[in-house]
Protein backbone atom coordinates (compact mmCIF):
# COMPACT_ATOMS: atom_id res chain seq x y z
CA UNK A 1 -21.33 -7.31 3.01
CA UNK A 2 -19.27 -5.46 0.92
CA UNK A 3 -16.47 -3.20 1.42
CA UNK A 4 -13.44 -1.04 -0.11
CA UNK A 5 -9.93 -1.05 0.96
CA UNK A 6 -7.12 0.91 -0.92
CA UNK A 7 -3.35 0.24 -1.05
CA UNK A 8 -0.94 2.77 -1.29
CA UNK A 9 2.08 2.71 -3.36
CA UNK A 10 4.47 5.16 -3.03
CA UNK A 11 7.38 5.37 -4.74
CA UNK A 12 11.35 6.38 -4.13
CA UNK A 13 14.34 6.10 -6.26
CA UNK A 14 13.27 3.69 -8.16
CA UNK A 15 11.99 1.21 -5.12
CA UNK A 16 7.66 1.00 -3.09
CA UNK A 17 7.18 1.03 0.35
CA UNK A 18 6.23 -1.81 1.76
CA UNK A 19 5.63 -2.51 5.43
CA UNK A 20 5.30 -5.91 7.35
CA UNK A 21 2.03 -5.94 9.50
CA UNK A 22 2.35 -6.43 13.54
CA UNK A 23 2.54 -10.38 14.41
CA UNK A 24 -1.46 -10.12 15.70
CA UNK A 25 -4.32 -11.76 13.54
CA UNK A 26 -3.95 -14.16 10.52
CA UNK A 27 -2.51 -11.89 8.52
CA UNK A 28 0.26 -11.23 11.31
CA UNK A 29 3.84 -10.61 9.93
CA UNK A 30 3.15 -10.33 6.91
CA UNK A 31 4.31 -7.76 4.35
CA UNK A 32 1.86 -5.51 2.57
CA UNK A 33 1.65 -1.87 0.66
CA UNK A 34 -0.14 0.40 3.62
CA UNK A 35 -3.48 0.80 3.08
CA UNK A 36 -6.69 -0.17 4.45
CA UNK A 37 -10.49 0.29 4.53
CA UNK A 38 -12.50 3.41 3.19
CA UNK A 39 -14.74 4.57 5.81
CA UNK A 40 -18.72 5.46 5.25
CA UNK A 41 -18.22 8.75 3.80
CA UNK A 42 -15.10 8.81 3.03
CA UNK A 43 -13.59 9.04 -0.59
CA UNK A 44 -10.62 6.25 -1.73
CA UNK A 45 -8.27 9.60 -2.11
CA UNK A 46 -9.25 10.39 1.83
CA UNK A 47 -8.35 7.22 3.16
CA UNK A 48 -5.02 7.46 1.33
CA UNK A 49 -4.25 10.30 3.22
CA UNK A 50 -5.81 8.77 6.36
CA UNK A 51 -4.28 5.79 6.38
CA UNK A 52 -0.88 7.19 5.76
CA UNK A 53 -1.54 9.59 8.44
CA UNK A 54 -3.01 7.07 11.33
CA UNK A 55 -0.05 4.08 10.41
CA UNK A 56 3.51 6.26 9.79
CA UNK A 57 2.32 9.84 10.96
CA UNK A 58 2.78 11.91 8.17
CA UNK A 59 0.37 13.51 5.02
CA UNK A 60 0.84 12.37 1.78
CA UNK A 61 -1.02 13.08 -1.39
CA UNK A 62 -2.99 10.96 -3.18
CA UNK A 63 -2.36 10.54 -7.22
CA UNK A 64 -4.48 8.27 -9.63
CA UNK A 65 -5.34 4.57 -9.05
CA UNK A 66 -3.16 2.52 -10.99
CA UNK A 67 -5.11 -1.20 -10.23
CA UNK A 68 -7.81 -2.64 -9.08
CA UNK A 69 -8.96 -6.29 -7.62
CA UNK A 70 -11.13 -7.97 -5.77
CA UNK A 71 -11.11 -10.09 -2.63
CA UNK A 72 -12.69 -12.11 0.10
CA UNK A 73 -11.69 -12.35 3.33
CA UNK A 74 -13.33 -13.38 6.69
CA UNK A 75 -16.91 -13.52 4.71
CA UNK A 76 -16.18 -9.99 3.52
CA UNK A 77 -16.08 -9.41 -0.47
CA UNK A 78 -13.90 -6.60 -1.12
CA UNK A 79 -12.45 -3.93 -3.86
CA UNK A 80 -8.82 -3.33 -3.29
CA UNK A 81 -8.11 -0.10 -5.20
CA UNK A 82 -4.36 0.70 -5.71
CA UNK A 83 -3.37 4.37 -5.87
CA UNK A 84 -0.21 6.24 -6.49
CA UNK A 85 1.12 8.14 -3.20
CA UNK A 86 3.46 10.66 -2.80
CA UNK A 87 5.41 10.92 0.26
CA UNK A 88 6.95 14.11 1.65
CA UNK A 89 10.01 11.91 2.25
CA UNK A 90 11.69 8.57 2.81
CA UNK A 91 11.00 8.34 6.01
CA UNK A 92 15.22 7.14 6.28
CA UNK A 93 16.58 10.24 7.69
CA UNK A 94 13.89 11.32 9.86
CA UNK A 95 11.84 7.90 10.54
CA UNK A 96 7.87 7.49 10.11
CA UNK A 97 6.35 6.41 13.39
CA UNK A 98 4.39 3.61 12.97
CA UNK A 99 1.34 2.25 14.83
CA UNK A 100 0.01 -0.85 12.51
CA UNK A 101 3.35 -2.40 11.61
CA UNK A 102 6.82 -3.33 12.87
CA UNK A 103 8.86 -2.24 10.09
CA UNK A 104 8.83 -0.59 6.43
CA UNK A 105 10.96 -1.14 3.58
CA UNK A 106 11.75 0.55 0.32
CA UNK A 107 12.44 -2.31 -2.16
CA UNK A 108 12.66 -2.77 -5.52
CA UNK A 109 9.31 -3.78 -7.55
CA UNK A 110 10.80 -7.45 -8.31
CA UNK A 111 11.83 -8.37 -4.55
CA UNK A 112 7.87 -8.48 -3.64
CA UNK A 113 6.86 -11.98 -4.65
CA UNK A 114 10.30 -13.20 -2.60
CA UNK A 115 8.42 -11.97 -0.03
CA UNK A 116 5.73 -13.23 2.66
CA UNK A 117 2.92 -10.39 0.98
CA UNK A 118 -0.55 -10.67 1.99
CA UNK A 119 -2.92 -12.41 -1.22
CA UNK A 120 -4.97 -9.35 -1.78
CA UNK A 121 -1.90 -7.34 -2.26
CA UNK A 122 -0.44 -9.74 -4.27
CA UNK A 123 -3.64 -10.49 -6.44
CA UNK A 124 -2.66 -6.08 -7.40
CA UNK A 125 0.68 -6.69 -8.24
CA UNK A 126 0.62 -8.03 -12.18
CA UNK A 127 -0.65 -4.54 -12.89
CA UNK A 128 1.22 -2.23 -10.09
CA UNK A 129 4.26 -3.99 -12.51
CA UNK A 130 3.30 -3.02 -15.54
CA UNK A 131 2.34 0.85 -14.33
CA UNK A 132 5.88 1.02 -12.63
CA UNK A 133 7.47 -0.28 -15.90
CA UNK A 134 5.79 2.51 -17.39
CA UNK A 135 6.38 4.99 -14.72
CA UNK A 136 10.49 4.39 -14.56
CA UNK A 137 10.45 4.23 -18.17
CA UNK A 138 8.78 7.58 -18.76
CA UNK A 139 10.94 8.94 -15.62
CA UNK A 140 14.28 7.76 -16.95
């Protein structure tokens, strides 16, 4: 079987949200950019905004896709398609409730392999890099 998940990186001041999955499964604890699977009918851009919606309770918009990979896990083959996501806000002054993790963080781009990230995230992150280096660069 074969399946599509998306990650979603949005960006603040310079630093991606990242949020560290609840302690259940084998996965548990972990960090990871929110996300998860598309749904039979459902466009990558709609499960951005689904996602988002369902795990922190708010809309966001979904931009491009900035990276792609591929993954198994469990038997399941997978495309992991990274897209761009902008957030109405940081979530720090008026707090996103969340129902898949037990935190968030905004970090800076270079913190995430000092963290314990989930592999199919990681496997995304050589080119979510080089778009962000782009991205600041262009925004500076």
């Amino acid at each position: 079987m074969y399946r599509t998940s998306i990650a979603c990186i949005a960006l603040y001041k310079g630093k991606i949200l990242i949020a560290r999955r609840n302690p259940a499964g084998d996965m548990g604890s972990r960090w990871e950019f929110p996300g998860g699977k598309v749904e039979e009918g459902e466009t990558d851009e709609q499960a951005v905004v689904r996602e988002f919606h369902e795990e922190f309770g708010i809309f966001v918009t979904a931009g491009n896709c900035i990276a792609v990979a591929e993954f198994e896990h469990s038997g399941y083959r997978s495309d992991l398609h990274a897209y761009r996501v902008f957030v109405p806000h940081d979530g720090l002054t008026v707090p996103y409730t969340l129902t898949e993790h037990t935190e968030y963080r905004w970090v800076l781009p270079d913190m995430i392999p000092e963290l314990f990230f989930v592999d199919s995230d990681m496997s995304l992150y050589p080119e979510i890099k080089k778009y962000l280096a782009q991205e600041f660069s262009e925004n500076s």
